[in-house]
PDB file of N, CA and C in Angstrom:
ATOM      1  N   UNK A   1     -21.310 -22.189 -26.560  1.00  0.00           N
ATOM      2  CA  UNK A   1     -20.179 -21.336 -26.847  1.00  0.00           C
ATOM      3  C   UNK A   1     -18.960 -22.222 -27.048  1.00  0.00           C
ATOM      4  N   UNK A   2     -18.468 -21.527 -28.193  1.00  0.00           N
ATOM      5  CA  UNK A   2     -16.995 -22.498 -28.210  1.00  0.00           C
ATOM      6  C   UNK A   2     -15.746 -22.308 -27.476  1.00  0.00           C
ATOM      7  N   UNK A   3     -14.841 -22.911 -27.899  1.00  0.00           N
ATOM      8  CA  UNK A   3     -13.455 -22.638 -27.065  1.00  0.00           C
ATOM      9  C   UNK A   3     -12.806 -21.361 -27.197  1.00  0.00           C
ATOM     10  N   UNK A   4     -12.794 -21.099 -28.461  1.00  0.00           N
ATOM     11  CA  UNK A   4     -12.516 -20.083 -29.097  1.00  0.00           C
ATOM     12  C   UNK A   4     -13.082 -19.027 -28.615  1.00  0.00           C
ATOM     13  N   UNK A   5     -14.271 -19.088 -28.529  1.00  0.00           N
ATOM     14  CA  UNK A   5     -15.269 -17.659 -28.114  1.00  0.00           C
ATOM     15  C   UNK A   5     -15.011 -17.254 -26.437  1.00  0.00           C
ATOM     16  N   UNK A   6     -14.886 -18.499 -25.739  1.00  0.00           N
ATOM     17  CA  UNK A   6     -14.919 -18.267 -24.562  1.00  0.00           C
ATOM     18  C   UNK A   6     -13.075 -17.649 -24.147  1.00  0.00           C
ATOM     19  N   UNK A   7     -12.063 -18.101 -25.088  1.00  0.00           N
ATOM     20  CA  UNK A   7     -11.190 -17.665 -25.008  1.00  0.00           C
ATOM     21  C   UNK A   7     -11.041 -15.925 -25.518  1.00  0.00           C
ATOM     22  N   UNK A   8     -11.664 -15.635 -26.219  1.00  0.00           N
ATOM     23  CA  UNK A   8     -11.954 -14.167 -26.490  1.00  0.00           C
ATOM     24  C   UNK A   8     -12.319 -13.998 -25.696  1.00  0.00           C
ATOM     25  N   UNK A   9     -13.457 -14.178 -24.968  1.00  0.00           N
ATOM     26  CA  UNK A   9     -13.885 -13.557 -24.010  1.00  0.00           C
ATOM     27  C   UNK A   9     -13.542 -13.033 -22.709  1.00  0.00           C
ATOM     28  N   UNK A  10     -12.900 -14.081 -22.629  1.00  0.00           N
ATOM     29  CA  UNK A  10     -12.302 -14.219 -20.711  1.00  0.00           C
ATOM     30  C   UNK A  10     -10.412 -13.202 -21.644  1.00  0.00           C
ATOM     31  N   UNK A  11      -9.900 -12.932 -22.925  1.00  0.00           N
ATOM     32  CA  UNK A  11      -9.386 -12.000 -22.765  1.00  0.00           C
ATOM     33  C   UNK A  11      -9.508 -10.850 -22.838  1.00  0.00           C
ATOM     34  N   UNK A  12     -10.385 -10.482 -23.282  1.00  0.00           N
ATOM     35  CA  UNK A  12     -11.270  -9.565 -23.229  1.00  0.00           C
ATOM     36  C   UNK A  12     -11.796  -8.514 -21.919  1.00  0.00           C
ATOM     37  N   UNK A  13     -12.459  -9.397 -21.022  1.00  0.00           N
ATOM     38  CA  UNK A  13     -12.785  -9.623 -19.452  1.00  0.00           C
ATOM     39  C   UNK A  13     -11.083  -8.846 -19.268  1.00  0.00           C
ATOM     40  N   UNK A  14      -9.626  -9.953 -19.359  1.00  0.00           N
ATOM     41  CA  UNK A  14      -9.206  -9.541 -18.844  1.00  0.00           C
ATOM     42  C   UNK A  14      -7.894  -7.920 -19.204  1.00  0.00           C
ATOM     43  N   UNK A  15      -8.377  -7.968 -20.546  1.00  0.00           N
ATOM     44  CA  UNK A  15      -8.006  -6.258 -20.750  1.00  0.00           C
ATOM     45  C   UNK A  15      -8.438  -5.104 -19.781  1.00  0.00           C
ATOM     46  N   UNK A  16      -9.601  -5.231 -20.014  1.00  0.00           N
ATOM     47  CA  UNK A  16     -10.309  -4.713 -19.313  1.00  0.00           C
ATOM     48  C   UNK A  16     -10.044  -4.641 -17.814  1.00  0.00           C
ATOM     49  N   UNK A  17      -9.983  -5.746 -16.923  1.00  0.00           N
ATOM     50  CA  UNK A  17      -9.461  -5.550 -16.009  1.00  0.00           C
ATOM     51  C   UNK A  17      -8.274  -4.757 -15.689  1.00  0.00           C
ATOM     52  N   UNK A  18      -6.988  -4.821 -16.797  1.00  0.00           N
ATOM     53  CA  UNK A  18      -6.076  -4.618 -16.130  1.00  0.00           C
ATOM     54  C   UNK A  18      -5.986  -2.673 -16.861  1.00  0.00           C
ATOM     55  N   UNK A  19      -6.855  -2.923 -17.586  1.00  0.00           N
ATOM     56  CA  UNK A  19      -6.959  -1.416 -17.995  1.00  0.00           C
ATOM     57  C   UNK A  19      -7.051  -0.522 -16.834  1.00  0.00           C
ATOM     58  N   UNK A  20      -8.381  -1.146 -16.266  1.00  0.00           N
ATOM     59  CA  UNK A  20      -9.059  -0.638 -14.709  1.00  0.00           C
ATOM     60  C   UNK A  20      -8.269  -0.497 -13.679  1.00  0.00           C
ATOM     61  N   UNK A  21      -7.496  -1.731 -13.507  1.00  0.00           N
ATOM     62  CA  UNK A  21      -6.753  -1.656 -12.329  1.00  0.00           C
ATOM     63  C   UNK A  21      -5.425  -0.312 -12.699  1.00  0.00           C
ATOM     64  N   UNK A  22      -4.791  -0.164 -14.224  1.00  0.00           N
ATOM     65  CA  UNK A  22      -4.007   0.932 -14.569  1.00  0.00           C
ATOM     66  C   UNK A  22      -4.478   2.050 -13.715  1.00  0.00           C
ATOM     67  N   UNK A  23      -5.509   2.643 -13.973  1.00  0.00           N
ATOM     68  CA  UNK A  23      -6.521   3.653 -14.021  1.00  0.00           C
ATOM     69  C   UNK A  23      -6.696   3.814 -12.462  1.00  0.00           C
ATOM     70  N   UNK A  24      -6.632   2.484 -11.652  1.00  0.00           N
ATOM     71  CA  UNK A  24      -7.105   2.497 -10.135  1.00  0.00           C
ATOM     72  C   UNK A  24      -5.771   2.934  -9.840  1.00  0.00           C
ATOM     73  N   UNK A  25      -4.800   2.405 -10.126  1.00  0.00           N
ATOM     74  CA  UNK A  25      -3.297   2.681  -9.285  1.00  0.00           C
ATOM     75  C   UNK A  25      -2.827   3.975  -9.614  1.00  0.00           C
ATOM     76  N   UNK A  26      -2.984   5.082 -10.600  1.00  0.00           N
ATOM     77  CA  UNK A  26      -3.038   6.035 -11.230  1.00  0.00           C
ATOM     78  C   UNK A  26      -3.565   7.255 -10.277  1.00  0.00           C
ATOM     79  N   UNK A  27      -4.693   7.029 -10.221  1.00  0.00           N
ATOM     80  CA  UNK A  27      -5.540   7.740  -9.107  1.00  0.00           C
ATOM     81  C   UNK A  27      -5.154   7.843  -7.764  1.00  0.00           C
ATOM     82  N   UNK A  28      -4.413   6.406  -7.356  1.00  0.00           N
ATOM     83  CA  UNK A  28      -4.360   6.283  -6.135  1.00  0.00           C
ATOM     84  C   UNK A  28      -2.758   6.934  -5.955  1.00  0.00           C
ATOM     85  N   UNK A  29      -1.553   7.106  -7.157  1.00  0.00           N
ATOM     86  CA  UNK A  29      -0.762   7.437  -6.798  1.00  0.00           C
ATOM     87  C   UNK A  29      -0.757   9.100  -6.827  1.00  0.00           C
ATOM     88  N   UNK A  30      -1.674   9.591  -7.812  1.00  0.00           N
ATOM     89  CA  UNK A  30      -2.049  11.115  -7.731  1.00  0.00           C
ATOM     90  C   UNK A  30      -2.593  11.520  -6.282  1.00  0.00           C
ATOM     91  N   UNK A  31      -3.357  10.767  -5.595  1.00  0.00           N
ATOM     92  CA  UNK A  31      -3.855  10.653  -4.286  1.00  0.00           C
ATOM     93  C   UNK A  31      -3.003  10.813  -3.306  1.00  0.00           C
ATOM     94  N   UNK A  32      -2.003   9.860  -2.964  1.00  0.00           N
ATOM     95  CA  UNK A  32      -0.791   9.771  -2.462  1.00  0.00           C
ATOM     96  C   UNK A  32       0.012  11.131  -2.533  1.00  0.00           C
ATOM     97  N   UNK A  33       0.834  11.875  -3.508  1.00  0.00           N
ATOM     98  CA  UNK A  33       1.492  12.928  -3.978  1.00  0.00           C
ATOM     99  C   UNK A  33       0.545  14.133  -3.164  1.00  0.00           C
ATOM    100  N   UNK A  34      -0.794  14.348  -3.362  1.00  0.00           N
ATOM    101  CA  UNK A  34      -1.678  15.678  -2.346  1.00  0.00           C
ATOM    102  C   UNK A  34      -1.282  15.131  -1.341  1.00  0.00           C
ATOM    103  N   UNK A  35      -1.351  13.679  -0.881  1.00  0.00           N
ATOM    104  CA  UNK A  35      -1.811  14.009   0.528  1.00  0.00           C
ATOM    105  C   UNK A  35      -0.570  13.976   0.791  1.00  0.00           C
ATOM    106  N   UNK A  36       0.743  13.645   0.732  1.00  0.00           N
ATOM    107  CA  UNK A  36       1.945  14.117   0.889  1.00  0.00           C
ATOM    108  C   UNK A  36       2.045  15.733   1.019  1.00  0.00           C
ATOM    109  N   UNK A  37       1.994  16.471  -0.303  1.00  0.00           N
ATOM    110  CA  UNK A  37       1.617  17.734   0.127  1.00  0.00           C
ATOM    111  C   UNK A  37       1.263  18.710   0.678  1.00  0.00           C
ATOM    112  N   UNK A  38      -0.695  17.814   1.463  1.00  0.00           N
ATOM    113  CA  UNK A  38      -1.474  18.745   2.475  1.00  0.00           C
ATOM    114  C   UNK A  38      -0.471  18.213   4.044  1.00  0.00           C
ATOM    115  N   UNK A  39       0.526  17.267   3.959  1.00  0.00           N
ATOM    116  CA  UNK A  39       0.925  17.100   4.985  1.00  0.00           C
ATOM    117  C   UNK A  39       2.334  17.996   5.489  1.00  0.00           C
ATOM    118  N   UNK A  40       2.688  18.435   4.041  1.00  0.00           N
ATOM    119  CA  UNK A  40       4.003  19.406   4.397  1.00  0.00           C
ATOM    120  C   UNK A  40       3.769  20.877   4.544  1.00  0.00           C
ATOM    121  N   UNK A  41       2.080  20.640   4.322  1.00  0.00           N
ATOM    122  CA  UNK A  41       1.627  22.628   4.049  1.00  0.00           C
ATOM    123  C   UNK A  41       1.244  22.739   5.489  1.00  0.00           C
ATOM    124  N   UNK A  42       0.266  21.655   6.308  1.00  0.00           N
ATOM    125  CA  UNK A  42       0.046  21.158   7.570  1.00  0.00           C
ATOM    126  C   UNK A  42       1.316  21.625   8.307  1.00  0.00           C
ATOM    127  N   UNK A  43       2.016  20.833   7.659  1.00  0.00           N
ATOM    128  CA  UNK A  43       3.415  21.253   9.168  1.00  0.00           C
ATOM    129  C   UNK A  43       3.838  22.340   9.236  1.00  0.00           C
ATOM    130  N   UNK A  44       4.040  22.885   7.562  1.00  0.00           N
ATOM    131  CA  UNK A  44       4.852  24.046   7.649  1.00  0.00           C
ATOM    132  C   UNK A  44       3.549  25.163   8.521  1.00  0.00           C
ATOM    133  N   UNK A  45       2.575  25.539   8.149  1.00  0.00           N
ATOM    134  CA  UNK A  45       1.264  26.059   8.802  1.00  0.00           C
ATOM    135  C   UNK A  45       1.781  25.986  10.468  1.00  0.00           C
ATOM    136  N   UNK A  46       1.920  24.531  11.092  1.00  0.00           N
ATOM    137  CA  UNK A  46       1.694  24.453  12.442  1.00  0.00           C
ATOM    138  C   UNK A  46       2.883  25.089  13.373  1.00  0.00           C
ATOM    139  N   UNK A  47       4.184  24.927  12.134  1.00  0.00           N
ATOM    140  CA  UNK A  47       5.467  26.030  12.620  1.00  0.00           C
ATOM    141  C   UNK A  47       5.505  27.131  12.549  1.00  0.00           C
ATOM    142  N   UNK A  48       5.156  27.488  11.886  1.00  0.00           N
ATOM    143  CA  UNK A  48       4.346  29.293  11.625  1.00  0.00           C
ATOM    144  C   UNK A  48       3.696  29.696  12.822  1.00  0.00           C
ATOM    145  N   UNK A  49       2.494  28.763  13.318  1.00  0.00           N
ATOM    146  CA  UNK A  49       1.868  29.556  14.126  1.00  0.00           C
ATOM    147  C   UNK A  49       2.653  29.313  15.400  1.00  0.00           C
ATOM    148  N   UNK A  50       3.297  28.383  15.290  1.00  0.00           N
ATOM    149  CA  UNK A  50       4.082  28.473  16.997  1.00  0.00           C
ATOM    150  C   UNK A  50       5.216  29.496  17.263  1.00  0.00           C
ATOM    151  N   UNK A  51       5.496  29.704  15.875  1.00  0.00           N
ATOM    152  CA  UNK A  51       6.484  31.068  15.575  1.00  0.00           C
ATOM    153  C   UNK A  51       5.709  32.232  15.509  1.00  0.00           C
ATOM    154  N   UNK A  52       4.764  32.531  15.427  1.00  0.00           N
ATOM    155  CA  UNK A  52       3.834  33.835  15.536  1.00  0.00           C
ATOM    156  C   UNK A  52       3.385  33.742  16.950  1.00  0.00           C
ATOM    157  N   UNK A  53       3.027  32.485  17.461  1.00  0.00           N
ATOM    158  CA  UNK A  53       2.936  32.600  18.769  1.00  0.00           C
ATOM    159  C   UNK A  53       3.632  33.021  20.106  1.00  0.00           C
ATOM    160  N   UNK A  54       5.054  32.402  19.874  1.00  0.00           N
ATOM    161  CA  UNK A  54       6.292  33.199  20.331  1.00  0.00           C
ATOM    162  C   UNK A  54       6.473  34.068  20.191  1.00  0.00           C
ATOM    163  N   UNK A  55       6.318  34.850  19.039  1.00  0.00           N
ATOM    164  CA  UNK A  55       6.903  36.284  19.365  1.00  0.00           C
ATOM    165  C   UNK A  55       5.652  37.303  19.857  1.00  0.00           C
ATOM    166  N   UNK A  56       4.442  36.640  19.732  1.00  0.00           N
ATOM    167  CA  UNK A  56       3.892  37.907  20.490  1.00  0.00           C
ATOM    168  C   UNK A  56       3.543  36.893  22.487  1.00  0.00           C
ATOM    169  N   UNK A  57       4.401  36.505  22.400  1.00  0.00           N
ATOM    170  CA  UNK A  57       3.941  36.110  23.809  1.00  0.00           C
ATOM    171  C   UNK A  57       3.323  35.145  23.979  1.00  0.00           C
ATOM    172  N   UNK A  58       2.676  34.342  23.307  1.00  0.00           N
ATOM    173  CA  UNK A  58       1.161  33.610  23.549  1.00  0.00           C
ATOM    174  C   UNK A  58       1.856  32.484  24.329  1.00  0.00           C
ATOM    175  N   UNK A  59       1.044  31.791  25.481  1.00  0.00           N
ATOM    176  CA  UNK A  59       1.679  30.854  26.062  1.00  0.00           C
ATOM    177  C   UNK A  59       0.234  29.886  25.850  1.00  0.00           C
ATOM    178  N   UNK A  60       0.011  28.664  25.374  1.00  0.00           N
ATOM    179  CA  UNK A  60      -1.074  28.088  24.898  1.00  0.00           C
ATOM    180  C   UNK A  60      -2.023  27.759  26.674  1.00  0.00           C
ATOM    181  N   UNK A  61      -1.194  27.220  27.252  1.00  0.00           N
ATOM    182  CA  UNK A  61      -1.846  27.114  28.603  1.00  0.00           C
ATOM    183  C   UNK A  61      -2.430  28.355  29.361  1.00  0.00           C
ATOM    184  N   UNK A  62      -2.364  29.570  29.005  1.00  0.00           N
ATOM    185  CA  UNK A  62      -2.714  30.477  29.449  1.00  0.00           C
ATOM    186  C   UNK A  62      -4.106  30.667  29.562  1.00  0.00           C
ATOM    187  N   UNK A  63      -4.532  31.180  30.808  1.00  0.00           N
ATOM    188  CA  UNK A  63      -5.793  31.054  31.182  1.00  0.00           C
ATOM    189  C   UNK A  63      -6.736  32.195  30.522  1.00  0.00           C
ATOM    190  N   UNK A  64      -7.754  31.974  30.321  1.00  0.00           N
ATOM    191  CA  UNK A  64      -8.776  33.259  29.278  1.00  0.00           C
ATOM    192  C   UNK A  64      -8.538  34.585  30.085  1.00  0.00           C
ATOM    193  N   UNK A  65      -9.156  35.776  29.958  1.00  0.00           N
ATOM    194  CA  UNK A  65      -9.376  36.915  30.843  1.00  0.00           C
ATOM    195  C   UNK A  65     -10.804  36.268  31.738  1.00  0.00           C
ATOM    196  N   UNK A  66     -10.924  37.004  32.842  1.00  0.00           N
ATOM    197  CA  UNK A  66     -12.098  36.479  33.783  1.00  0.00           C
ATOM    198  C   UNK A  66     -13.668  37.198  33.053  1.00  0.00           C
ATOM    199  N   UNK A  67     -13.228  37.734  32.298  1.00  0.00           N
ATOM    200  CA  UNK A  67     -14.650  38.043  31.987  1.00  0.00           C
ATOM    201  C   UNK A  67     -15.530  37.064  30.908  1.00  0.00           C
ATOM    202  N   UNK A  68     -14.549  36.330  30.443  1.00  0.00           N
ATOM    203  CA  UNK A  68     -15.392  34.691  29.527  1.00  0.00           C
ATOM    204  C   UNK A  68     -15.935  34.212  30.825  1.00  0.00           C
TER     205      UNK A  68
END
């Protein structure tokens, strides 16, 4: 193989790479943005129920009825 060829090649190789790596960081920042998301639906969810919990009374430490 010549100089030439092997220089095509290895740029070639590295299009490709950085195509991939585009494509990897892409994914990973779409990734990032949900899980940001499932983390503000999470909280808002976990304030809700401590606010539904309050108003009907619920005290979490509260012991079952004796018949469990």
């Amino acid at each position: 193989m010549d100089v030439d060829a092997r220089i095509n090649e290895l740029e070639s190789r590295l299009a490709f790479q950085d195509d991939t790596l585009q494509a990897l960081n892409d994914a990973l920042v779409a990734q990032q943005r949900l899980l940001e998301r499932v983390q503000l639906q999470m909280a808002a969810l976990i304030k809700r129920q401590e606010e539904v919990g309050s108003q009907f009374g619920m005290a979490e430490d509260e012991a079952p009825p004796p018949h469990y």
